[in-house]
Protein backbone atom coordinates (compact mmCIF):
# COMPACT_ATOMS: atom_id res chain seq x y z
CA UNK A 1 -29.97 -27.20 4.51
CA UNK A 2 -27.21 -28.17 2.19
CA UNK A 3 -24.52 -26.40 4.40
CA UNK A 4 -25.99 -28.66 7.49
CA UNK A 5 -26.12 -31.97 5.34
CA UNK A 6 -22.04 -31.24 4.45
CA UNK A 7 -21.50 -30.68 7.64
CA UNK A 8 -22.87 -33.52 8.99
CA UNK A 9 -21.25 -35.32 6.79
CA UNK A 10 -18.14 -34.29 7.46
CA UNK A 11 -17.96 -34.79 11.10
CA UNK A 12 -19.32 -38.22 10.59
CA UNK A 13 -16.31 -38.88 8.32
CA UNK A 14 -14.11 -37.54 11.48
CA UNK A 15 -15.63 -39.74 14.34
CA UNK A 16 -18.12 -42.14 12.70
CA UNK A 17 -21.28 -39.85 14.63
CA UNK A 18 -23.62 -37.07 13.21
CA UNK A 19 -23.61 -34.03 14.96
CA UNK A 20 -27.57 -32.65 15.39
CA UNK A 21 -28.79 -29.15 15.59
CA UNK A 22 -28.10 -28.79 19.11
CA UNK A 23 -24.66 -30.23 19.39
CA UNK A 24 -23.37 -27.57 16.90
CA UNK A 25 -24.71 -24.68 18.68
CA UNK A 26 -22.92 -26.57 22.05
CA UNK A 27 -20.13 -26.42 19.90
CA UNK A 28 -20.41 -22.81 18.88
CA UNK A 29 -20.81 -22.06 22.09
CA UNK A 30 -17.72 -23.45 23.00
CA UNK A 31 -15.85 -21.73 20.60
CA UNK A 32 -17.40 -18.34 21.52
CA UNK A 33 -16.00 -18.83 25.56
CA UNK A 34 -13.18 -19.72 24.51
CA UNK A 35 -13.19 -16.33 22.10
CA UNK A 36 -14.19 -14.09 24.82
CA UNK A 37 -11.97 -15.79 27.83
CA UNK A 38 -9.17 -15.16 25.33
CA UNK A 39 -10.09 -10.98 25.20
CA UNK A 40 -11.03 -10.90 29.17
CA UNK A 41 -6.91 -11.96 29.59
CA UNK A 42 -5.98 -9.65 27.65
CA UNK A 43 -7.82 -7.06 29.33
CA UNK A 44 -6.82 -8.04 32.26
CA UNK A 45 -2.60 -7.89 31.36
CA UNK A 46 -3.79 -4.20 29.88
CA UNK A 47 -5.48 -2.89 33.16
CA UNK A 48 -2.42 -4.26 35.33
CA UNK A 49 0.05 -2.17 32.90
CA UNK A 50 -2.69 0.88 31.86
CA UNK A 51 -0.34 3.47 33.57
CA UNK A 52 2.57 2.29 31.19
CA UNK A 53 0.20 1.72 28.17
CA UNK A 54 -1.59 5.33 29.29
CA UNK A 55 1.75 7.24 29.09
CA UNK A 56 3.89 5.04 25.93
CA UNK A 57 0.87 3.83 24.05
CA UNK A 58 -1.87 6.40 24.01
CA UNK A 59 -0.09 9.25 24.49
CA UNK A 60 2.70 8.31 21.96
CA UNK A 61 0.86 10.12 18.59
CA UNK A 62 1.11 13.45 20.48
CA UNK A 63 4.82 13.72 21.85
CA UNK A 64 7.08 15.78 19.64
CA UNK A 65 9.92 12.88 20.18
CA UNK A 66 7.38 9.88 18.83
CA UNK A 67 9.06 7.40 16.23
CA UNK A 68 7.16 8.27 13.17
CA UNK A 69 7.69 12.26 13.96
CA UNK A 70 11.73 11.66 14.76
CA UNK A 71 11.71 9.36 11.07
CA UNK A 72 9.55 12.55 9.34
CA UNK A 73 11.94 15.21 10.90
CA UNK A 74 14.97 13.46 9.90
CA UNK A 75 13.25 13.38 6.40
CA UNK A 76 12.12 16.73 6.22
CA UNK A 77 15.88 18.19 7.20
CA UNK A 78 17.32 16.21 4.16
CA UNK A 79 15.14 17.09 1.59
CA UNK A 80 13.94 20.65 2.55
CA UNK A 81 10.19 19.61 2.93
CA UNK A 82 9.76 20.91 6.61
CA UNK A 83 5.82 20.34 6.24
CA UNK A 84 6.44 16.54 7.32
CA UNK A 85 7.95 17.22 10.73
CA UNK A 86 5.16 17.67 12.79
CA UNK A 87 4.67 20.34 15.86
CA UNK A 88 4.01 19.79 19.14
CA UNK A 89 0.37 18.98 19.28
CA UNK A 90 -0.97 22.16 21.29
CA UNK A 91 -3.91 21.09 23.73
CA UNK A 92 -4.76 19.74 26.83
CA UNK A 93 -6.72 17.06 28.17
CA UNK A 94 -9.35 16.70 30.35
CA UNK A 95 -11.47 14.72 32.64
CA UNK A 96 -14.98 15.91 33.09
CA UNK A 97 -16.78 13.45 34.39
CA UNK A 98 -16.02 12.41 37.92
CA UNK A 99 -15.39 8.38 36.70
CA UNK A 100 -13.77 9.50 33.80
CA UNK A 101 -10.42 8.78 34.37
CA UNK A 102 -11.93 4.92 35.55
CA UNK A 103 -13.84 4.80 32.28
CA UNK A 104 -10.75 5.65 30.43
CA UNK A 105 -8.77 2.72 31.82
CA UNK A 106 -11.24 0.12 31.71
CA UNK A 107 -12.02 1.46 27.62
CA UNK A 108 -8.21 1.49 26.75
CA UNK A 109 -8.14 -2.03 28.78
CA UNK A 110 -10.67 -3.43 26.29
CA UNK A 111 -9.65 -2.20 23.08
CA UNK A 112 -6.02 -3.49 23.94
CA UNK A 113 -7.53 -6.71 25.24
CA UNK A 114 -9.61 -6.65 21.36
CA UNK A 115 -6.52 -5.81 19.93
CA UNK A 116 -4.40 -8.38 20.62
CA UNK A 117 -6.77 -11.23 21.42
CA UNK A 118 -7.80 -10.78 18.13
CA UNK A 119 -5.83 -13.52 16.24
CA UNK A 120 -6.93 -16.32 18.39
CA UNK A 121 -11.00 -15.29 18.37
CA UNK A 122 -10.54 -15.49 14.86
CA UNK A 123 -9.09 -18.78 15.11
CA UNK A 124 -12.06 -19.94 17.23
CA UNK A 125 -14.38 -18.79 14.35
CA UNK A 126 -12.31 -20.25 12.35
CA UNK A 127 -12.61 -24.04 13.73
CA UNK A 128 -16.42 -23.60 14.11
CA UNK A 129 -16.70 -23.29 10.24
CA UNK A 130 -14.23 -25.63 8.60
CA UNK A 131 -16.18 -28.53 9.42
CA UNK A 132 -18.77 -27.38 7.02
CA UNK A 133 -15.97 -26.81 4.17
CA UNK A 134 -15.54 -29.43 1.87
CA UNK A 135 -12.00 -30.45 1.00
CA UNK A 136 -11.43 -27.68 -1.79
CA UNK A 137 -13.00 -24.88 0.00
CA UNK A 138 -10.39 -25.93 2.60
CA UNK A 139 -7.39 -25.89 0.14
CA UNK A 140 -8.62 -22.67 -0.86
CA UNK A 141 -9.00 -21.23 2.26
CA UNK A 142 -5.56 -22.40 3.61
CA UNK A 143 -3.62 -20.04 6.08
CA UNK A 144 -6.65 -17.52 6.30
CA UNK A 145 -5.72 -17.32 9.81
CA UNK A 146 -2.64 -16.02 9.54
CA UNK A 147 -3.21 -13.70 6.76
CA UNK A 148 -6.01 -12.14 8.45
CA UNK A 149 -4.32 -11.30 11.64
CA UNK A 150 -1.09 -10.43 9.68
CA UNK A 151 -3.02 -7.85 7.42
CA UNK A 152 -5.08 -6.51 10.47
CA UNK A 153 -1.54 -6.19 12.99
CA UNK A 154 -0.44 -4.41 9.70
CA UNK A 155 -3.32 -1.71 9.46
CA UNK A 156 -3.56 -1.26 13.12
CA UNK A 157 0.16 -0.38 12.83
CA UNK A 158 -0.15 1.79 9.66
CA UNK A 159 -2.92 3.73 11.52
CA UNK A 160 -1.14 4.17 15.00
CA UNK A 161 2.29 4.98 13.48
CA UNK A 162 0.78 7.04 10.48
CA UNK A 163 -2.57 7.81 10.19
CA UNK A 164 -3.38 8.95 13.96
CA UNK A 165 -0.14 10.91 14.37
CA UNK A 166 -1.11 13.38 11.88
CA UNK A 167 -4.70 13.58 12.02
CA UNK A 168 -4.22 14.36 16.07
CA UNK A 169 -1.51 16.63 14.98
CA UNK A 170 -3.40 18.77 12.63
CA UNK A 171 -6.66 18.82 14.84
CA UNK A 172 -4.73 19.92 17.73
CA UNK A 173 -3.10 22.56 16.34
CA UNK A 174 -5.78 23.94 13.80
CA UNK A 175 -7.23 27.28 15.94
CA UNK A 176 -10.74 29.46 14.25
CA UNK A 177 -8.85 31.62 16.51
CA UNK A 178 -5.72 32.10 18.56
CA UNK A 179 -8.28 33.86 21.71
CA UNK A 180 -9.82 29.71 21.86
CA UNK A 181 -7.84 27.14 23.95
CA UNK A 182 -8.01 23.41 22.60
CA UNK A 183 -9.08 21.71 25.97
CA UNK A 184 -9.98 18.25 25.09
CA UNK A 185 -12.24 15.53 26.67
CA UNK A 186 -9.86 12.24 27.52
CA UNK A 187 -12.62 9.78 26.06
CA UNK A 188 -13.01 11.58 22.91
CA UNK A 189 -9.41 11.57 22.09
CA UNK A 190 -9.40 7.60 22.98
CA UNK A 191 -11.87 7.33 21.03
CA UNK A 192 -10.44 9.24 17.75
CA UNK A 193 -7.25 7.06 18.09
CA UNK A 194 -8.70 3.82 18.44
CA UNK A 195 -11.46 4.36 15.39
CA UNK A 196 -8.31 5.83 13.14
CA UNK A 197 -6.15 2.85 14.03
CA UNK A 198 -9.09 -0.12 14.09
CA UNK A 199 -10.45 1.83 11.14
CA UNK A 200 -7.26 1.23 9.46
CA UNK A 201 -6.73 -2.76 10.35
CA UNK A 202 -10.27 -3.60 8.97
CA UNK A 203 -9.20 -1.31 5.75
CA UNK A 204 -6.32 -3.43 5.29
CA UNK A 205 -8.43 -6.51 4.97
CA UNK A 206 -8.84 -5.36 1.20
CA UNK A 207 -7.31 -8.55 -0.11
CA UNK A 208 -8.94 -10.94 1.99
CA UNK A 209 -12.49 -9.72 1.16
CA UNK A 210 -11.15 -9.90 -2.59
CA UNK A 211 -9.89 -13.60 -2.19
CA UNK A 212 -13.49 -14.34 -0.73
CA UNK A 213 -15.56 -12.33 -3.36
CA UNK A 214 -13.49 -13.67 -6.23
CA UNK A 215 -13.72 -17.05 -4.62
CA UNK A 216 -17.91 -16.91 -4.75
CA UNK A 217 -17.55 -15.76 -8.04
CA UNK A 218 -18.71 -11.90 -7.48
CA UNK A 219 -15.45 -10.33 -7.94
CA UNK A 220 -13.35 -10.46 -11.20
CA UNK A 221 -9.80 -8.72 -11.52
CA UNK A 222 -11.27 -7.51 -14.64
CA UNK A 223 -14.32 -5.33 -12.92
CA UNK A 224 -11.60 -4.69 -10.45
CA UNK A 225 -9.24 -2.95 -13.22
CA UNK A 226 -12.05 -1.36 -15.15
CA UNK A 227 -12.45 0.84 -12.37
CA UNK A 228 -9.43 1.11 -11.14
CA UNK A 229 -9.72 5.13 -11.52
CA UNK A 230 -13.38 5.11 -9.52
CA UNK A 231 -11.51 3.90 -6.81
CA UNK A 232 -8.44 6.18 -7.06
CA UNK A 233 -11.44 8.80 -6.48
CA UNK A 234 -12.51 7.03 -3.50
CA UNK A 235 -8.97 6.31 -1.62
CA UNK A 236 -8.19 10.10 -2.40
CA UNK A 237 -11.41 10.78 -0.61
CA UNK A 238 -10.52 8.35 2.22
CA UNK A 239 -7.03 9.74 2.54
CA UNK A 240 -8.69 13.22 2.95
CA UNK A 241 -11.37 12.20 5.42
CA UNK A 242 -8.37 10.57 7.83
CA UNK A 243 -5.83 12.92 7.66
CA UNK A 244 -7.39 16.59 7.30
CA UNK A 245 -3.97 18.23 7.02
CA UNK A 246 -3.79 19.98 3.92
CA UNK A 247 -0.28 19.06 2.94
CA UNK A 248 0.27 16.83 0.05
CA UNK A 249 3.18 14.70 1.42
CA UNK A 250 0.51 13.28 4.43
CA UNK A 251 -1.89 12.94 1.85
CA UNK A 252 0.42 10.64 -0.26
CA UNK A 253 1.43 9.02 2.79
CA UNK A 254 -1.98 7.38 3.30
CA UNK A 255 -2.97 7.50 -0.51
CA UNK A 256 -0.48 5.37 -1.57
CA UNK A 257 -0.49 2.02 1.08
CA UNK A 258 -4.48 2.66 0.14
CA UNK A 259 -3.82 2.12 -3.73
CA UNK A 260 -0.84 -0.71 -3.27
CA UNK A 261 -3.59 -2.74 -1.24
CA UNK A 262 -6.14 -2.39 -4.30
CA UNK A 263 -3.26 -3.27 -7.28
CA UNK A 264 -2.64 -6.45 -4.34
CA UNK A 265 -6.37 -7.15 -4.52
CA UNK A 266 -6.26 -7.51 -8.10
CA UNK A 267 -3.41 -9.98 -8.31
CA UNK A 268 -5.14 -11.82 -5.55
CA UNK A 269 -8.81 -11.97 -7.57
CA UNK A 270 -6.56 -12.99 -10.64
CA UNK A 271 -4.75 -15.55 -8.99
CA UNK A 272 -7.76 -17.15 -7.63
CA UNK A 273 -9.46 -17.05 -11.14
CA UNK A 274 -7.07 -18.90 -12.72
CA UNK A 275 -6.83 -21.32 -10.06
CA UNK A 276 -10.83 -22.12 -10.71
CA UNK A 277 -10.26 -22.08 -14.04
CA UNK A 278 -7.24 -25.15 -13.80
CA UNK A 279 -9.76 -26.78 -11.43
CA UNK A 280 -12.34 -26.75 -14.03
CA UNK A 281 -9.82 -27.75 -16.12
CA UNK A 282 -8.77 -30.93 -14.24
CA UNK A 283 -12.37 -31.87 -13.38
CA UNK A 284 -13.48 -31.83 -17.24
């Protein structure tokens, strides 16, 4: 294959030998330990401190006194919008299952240990394909490390701060009737939290996948533009889907970070097109 051929070549060009078949999965193996050693530590640090991250971290979205509700309160008694301050979320939760508490721990363990070992995995990946880059597809593909953690951190934090506050808010306080108690599994509730705020880091990858579509050659800023209003739809759609509240002001709240990462997207397809197009330039 060509991609095997370049890559050959260019670890000969590193160390004067060719790398076979087998020394590249050895390799890729390597990388992969090294990946999952990373997310067993941070597991690890999580299950010694799972009380602390129990009662700060998960709990967090559903005290009255949480950051984002004290910054929306303080908003709402300035401008007369007393929508945005959010009630106390009205439920209780539960463990049904006799390891269920256990199973709790170890899940919240893993997803923090995901979380934050995140950065370096992707670094690991990272190293495993640049040797089968040539030089401009590693130019172009400069500091992709850091942009895709720093986007992701971003997105996780837009979801935990904004997005899973008032989606648990509104589905703990919507009643069919006031006769029905909310009384609500612990696992299900982890798991609502950590879809809305993982849900919300990979969303926030918009302008990476644009920078790699536009590199390839399938994305234009162009197509992007022309429809810019079919997407609109879709983010509005999104933004409904992740917070069900019915008040406008939440709704804008996610709708708008949604549409500022597609306008980014553009820029980033357009900057990237006229890069290839001064490459071409230079090459002719």
């Amino acid at each position: 294959m060509a991609l095997d051929q370049d890559w050959d070549e260019n670890e000969e060009d590193k160390d004067g030998t060719e790398m076979s078949f087998f020394d590249h999965l050895e390799e890729l193996r390597w990388h992969i330990i090294r990946s999952l050693a990373s997310i067993v530590i941070f597991t690890v640090a999580a299950w010694i401190f799972r009380e602390e991250i129990f009662g700060i971290v998960i709990m967090g979205p559903t005290k009255v006194d949480f950051y984002t509700n004290q910054v929306l309160c303080k908003i709402a008694a300035e401008t007369g919008m007393t929508s945005l301050c959010m009630q106390k979320a009205d439920f209780i939760l539960q463990s049904r299952e006799v390891s269920g508490q256990f199973m709790m721990a170890l899940t919240q363990s893993i997803i923090v240990g995901l979380l934050f070992a995140f950065p370096y995995a992707f670094f690991e990946i990272w190293r495993f394909v640049t040797p089968g880059l040539k030089n401009k597809e590693l130019k172009a593909a400069r500091g992709a490390v850091f942009w895709v953690s720093l986007l992701f951190f971003i997105g996780v934090a837009f979801g935990y701060f904004i997005v899973a506050p008032m989606a648990i808010n509104f589905l703990a306080n919507f009643k069919l009737d006031p006769s029905i108690q909310n009384q609500f599994d612990i696992n299900d509730y982890i798991s609502l939290l950590s879809m809305l705020t993982l849900a919300c880091g990979l969303t926030f990858q918009l302008p990476m996948i644009a920078y790699v579509l536009s590199q390839v050659g399938i994305l234009t800023p162009s197509f992007m533009r022309e429809y810019r209003k079919h997407a609109l739809v879709v983010i509005l759609i999104i933004a409904a889907l992740i917070t069900p509240s019915p008040d406008m002001i939440s709704q804008l709240l996610v709708t708008i970070p949604l549409v500022g990462l597609y306008e980014i997207s553009i820029i980033v397809s357009g900057r990237v097109l006229k890069r290839k197009m001064r490459e071409e330039l230079e090459d002719a």
